[in-house]
N, C-alpha and C. Protein backbone atom coordinates (compact mmCIF):
# COMPACT_ATOMS: atom_id res chain seq x y z
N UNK A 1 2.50 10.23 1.07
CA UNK A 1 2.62 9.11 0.17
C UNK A 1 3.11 9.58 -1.20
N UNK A 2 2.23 10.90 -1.84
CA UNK A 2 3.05 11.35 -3.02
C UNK A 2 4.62 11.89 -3.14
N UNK A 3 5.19 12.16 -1.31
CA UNK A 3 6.45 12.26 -1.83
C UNK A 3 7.43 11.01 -1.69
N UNK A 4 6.82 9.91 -1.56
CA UNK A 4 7.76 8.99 -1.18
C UNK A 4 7.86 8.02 -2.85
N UNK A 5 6.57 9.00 -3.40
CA UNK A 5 6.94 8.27 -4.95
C UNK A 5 7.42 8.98 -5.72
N UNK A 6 7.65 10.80 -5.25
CA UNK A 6 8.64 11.55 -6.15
C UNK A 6 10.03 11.07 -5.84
N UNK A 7 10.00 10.58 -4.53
CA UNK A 7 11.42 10.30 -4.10
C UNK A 7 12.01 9.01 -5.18
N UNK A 8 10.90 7.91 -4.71
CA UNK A 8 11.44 6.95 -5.19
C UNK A 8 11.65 6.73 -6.88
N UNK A 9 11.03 7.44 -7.77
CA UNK A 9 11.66 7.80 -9.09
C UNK A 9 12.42 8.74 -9.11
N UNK A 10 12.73 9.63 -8.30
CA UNK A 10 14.03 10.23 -8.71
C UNK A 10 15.17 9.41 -8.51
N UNK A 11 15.11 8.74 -7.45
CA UNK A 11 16.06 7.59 -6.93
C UNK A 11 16.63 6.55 -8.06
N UNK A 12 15.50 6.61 -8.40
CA UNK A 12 15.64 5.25 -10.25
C UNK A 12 16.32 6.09 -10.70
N UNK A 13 16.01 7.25 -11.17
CA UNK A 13 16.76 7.88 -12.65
C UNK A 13 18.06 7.91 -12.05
N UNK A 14 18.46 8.66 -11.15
CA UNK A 14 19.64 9.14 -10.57
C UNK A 14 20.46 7.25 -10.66
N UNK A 15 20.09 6.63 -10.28
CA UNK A 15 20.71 5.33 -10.55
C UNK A 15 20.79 4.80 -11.94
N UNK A 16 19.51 4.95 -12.39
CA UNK A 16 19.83 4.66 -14.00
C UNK A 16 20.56 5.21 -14.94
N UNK A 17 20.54 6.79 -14.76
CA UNK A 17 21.74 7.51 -15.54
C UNK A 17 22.71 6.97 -15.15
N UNK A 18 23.24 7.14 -13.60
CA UNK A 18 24.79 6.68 -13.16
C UNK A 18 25.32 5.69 -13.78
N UNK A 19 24.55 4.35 -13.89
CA UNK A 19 24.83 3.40 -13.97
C UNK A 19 24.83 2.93 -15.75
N UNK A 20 24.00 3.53 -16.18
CA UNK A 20 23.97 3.54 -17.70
C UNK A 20 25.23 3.61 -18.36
N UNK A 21 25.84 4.58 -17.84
CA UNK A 21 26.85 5.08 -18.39
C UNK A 21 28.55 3.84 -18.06
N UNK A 22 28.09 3.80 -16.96
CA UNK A 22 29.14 2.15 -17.08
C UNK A 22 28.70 1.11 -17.88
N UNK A 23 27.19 0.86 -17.90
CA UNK A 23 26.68 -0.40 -18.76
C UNK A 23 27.29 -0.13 -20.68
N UNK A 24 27.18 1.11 -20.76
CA UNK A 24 27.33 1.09 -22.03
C UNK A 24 29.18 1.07 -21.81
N UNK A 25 29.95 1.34 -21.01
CA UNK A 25 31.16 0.94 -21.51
C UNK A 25 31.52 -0.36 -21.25
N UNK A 26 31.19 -0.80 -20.54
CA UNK A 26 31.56 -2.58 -19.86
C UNK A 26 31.11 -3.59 -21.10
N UNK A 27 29.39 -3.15 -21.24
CA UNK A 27 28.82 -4.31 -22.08
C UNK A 27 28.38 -4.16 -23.53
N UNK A 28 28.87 -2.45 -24.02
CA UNK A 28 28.71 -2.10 -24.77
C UNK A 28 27.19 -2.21 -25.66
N UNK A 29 26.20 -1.91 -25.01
CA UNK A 29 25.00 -1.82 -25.00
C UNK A 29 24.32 -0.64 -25.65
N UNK A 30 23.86 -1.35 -26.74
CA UNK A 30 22.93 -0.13 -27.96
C UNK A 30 21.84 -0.75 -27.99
N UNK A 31 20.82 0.47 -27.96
CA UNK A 31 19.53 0.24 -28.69
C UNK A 31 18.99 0.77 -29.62
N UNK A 32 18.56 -0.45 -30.38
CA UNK A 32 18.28 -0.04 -32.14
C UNK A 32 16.92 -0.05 -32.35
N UNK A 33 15.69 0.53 -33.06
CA UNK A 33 15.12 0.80 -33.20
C UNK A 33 14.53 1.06 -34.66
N UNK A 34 14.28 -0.01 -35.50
CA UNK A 34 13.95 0.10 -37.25
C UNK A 34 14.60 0.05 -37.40
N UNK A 35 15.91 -0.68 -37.06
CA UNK A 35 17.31 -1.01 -37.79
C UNK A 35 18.31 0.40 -37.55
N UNK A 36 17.68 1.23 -36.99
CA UNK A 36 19.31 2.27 -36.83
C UNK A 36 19.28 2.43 -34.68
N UNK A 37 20.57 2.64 -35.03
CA UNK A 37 20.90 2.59 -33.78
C UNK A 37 20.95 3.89 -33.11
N UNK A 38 20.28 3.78 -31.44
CA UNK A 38 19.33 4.96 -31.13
C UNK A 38 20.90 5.56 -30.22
N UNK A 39 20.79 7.30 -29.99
CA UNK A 39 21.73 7.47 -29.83
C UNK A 39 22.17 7.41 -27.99
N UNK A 40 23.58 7.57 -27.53
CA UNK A 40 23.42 7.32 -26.03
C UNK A 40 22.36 7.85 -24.83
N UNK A 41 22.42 9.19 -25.00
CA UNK A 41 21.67 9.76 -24.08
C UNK A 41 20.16 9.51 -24.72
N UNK A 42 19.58 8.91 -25.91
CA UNK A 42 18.25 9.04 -26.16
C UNK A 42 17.98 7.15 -25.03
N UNK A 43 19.14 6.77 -25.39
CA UNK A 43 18.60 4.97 -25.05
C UNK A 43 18.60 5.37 -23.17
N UNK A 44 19.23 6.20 -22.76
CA UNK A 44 19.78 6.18 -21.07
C UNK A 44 17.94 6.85 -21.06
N UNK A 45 17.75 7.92 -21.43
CA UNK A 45 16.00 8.25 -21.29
C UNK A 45 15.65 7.27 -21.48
N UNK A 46 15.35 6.53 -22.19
CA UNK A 46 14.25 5.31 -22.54
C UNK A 46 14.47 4.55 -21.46
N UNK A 47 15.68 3.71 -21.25
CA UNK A 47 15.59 3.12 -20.16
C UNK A 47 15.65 3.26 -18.67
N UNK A 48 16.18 4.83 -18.61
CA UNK A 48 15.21 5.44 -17.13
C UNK A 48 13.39 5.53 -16.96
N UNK A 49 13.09 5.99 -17.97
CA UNK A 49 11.56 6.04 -18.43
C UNK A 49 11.21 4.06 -17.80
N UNK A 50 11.85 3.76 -18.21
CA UNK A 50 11.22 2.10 -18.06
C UNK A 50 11.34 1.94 -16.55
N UNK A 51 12.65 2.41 -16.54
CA UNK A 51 12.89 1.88 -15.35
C UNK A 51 11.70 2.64 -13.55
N UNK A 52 11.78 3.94 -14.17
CA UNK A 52 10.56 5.14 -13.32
C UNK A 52 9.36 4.24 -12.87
N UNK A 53 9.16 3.81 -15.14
CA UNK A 53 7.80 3.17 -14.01
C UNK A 53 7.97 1.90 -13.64
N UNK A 54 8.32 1.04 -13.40
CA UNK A 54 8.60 -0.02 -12.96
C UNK A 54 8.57 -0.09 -11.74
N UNK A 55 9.24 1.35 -10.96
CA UNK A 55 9.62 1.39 -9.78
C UNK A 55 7.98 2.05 -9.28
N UNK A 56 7.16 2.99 -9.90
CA UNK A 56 5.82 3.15 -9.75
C UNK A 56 5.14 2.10 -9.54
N UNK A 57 5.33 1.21 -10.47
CA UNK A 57 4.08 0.15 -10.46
C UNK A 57 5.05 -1.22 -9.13
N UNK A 58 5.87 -0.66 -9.31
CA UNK A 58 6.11 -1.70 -7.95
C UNK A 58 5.42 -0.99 -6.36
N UNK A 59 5.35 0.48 -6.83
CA UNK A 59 4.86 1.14 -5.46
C UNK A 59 3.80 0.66 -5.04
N UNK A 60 2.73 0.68 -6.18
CA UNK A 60 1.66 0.95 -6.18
C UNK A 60 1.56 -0.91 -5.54
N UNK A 61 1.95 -2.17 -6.11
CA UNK A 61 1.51 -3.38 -5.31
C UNK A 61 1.77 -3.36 -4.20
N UNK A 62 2.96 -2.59 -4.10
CA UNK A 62 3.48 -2.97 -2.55
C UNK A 62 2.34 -2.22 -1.53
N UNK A 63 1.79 -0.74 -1.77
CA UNK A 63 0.47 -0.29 -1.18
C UNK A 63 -0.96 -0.93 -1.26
N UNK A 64 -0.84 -1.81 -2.34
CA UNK A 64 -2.69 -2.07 -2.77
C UNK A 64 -2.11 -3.94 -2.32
N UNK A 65 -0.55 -4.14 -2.05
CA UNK A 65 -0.79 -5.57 -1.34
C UNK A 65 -1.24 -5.14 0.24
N UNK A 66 -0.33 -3.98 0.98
CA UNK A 66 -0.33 -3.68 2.74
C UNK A 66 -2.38 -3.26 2.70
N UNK A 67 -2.62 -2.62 1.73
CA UNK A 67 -3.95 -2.68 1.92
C UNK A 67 -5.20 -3.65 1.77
N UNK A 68 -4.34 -4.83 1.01
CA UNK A 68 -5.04 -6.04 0.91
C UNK A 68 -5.49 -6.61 2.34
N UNK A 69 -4.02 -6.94 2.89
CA UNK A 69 -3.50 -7.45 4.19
C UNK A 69 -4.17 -6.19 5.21
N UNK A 70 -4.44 -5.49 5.42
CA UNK A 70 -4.90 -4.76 6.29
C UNK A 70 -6.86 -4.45 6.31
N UNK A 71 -7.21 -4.75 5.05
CA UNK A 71 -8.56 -4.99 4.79
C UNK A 71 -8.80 -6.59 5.23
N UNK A 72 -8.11 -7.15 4.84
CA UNK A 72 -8.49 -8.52 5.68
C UNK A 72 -8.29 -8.95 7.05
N UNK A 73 -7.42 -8.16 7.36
CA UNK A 73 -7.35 -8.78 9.14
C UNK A 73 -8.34 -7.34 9.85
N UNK A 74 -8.98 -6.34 9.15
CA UNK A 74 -10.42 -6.03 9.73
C UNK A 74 -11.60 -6.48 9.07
N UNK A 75 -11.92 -6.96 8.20
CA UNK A 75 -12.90 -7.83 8.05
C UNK A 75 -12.89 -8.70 8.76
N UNK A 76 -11.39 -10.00 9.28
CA UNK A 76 -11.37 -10.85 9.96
C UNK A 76 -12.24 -10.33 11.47
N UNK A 77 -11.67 -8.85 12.07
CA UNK A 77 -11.94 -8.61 13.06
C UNK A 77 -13.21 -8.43 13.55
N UNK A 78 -13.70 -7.64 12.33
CA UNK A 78 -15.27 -7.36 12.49
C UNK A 78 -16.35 -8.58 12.39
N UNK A 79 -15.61 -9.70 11.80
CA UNK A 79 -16.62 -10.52 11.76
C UNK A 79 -16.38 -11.82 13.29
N UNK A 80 -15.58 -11.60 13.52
CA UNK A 80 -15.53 -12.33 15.37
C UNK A 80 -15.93 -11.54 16.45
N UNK A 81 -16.09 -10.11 16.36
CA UNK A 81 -17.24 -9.23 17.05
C UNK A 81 -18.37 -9.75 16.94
N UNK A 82 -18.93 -9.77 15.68
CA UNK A 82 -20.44 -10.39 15.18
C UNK A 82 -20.70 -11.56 15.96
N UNK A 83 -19.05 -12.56 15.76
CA UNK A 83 -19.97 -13.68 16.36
C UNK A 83 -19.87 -14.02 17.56
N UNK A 84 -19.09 -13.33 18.42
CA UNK A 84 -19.11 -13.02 19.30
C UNK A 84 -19.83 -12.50 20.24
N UNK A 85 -20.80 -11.81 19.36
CA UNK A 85 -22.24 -10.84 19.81
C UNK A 85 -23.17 -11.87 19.58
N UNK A 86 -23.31 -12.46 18.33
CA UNK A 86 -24.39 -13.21 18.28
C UNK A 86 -24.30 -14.17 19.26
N UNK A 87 -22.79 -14.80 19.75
CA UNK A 87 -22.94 -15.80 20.54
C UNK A 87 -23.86 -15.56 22.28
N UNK A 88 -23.28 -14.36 22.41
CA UNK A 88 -23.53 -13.88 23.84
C UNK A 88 -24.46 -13.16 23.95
N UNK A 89 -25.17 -12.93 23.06
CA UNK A 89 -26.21 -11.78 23.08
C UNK A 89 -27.19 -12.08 24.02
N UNK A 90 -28.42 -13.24 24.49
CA UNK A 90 -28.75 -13.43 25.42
C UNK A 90 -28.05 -13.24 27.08
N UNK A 91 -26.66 -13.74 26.94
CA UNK A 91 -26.46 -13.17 28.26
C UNK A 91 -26.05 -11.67 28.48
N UNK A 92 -25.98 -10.82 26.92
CA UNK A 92 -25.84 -9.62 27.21
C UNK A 92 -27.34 -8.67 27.56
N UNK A 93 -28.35 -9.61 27.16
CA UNK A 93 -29.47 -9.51 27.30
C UNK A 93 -30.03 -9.07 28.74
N UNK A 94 -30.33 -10.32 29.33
CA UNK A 94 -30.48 -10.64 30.42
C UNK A 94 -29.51 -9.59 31.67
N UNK A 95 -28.11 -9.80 31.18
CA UNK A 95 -27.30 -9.09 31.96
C UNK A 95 -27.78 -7.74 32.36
N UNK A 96 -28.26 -6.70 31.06
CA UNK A 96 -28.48 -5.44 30.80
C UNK A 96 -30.17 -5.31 31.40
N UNK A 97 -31.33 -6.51 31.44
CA UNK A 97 -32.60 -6.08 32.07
C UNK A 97 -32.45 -6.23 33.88
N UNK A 98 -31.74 -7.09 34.10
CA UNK A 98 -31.04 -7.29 35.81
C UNK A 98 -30.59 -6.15 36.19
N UNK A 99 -29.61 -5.63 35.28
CA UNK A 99 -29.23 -3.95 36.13
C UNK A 99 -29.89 -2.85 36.04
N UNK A 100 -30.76 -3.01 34.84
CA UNK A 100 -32.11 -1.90 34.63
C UNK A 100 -32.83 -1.98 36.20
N UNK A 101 -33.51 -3.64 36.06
CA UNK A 101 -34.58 -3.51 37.59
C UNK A 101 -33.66 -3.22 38.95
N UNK A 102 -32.73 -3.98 38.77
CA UNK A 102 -31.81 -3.66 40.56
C UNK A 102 -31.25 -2.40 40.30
N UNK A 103 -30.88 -1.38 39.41
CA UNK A 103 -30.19 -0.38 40.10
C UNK A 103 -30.88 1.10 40.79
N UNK A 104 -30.45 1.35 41.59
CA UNK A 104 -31.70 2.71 42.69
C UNK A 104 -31.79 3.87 41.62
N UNK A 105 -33.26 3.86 41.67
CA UNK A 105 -33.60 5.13 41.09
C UNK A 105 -33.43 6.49 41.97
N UNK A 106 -32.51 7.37 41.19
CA UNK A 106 -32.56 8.50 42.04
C UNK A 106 -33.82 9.78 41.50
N UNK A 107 -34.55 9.96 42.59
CA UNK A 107 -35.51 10.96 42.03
C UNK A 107 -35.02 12.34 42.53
N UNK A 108 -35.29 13.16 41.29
CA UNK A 108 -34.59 14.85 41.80
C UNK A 108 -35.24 15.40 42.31
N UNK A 109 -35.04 15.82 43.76
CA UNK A 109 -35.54 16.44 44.58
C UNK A 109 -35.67 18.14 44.31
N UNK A 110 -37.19 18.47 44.25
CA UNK A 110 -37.07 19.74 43.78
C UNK A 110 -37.59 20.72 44.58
């Protein structure tokens, strides 16, 4: 699991640099900061940095949603065992003292 989140931020940056570098010629895109304007490669860090975690914290729902969904359909499960048991429990009862008395005792012959 930890390398599929080294993967997946390296994946961001490697896209965010690439792509940075067209954004700032196409749309001509600066970021300013107290009124002076921050320089190219400091704004392409910043907005890989954003972008890293973004892609982290998207990891992390997408695992703590599959574990949502997977804690609930065994709670679901465990609790239709229960009632399932509670329902039948007399005839699991009964069932289990019937084969106690009818089945042959074998005594070890010594």
């Amino acid at each position: 699991m930890f390398k599929n989140i080294i993967l997946a931020v390296l994946i961001a940056m490697v896209l965010t640099y690439s792509l940075s570098h067209l954004v700032n010629q196409w749309l001509d895109l600066h970021i300013s900061f107290a009124q002076h304007d921050v320089e190219l490669i400091t704004s392409i860090i910043a907005l890989t940095g954003v972008v890293a975690i973004l892609v982290v914290v998207g990891f992390i729902i997408a695992c703590s949603l599959f574990a949502a969904i997977a804690f609930a359909l065994i709670t679901a499960g465990i609790g239709l065992f229960v009632v399932g048991l509670s329902v039948f429990w007399p005839i699991i009862f009964f069932t289990l003292v019937i084969f106690l008395l009818v089945r042959d005792k074998q005594t070890a012959v010594h």
